[in-house]
Protein backbone atom coordinates (compact mmCIF):
# COMPACT_ATOMS: atom_id res chain seq x y z
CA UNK A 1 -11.36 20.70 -6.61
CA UNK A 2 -14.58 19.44 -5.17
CA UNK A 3 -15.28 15.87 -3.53
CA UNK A 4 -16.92 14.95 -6.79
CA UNK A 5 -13.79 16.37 -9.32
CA UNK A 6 -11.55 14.13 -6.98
CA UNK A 7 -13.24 10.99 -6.72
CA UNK A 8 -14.15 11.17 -10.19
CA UNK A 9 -10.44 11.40 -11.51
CA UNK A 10 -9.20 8.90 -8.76
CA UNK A 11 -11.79 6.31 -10.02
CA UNK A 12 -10.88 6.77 -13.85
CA UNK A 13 -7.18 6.13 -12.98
CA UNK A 14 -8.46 3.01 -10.38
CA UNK A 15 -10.52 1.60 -12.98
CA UNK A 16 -7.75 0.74 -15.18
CA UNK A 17 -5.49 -0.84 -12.51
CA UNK A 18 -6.15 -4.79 -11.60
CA UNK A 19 -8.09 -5.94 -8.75
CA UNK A 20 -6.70 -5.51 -5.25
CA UNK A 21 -4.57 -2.24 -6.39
CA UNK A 22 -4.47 1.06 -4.24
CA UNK A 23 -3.98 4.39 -5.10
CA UNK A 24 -1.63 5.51 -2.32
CA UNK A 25 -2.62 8.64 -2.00
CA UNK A 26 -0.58 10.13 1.44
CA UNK A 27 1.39 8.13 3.85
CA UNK A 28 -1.36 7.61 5.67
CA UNK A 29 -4.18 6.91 3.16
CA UNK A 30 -5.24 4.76 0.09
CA UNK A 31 -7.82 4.64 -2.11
CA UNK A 32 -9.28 1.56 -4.27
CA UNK A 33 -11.73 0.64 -6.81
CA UNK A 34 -14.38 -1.97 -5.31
CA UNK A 35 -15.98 -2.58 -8.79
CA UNK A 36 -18.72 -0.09 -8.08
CA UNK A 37 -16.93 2.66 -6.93
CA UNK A 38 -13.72 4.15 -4.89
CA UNK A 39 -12.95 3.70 -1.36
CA UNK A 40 -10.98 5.16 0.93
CA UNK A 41 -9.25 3.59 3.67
CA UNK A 42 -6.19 4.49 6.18
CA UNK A 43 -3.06 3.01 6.66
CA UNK A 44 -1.97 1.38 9.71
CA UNK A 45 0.14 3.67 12.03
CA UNK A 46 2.53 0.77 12.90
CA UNK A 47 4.65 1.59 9.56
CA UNK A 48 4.01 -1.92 7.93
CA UNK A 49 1.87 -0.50 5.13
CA UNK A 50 -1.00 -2.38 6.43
CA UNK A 51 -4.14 -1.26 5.47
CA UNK A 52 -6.51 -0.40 8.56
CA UNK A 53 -9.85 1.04 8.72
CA UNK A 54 -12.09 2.87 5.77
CA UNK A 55 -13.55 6.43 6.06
CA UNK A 56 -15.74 8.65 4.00
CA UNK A 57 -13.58 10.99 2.38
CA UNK A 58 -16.59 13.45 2.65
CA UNK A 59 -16.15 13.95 5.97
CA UNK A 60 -12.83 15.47 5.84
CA UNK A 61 -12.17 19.03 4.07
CA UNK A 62 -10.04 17.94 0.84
CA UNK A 63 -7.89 21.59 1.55
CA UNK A 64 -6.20 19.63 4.83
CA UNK A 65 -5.06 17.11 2.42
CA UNK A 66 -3.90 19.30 -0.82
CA UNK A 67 -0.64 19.12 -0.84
CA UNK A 68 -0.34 15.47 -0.65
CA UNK A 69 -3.07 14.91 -3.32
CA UNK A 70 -1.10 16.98 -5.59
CA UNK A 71 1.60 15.13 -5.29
CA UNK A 72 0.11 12.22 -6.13
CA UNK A 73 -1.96 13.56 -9.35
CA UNK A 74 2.05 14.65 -10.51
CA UNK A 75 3.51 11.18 -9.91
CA UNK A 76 0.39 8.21 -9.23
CA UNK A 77 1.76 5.53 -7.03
CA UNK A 78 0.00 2.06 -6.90
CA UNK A 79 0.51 -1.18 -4.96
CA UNK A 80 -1.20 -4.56 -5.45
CA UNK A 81 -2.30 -5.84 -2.10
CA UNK A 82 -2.77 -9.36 -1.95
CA UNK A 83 -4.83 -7.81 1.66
CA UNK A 84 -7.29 -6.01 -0.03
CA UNK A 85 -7.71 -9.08 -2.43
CA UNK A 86 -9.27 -11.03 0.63
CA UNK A 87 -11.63 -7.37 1.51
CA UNK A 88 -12.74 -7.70 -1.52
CA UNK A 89 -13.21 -11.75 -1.87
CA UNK A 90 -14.81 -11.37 1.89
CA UNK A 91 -17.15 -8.98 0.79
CA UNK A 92 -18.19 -10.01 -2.45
């Protein structure tokens, strides 16, 4: 599956969750819709689900990360975050 393939099937299933809702991808990564398109962002290390800092999917190689995406494409899991609420409010 390419970047493209992925982010493309990540956003259709985003798209139809409310606002503030992640994809949680891994244990260490989330995804969410920002009304334009899907972002990526990392979970805090301290274990409190927190969400930390965004990256650009693009610059990892999607093969280091297979296993856990197909995991997630068998069994979606999604949490509202009232956090990524105020991202979103903050940058709107």
């Amino acid at each position: 599956m390419t970047h493209e393939e992925f982010e493309a099937h990540v956003a259709m299933l985003l798209r139809d969750q409310p606002r503030g809702t992640t994809a949680d991808l891994t244990d260490f990564a989330a995804a969410y819709w920002d009304g334009e398109r899907v972002r990526y962002v990392f979970l805090h290390e301290d274990g409190q689900d927190a969400l930390d800092e965004e990256f650009d999917l693009t610059d990892y190689r999607l093969d280091q990360w297979e296993a856990n995406f197909a995991v997630w494409f068998a069994e979606p899991r999604y949490s509202l975050r009232p956090e990524l609420l105020h991202w979103l409010k903050a940058g709107a």
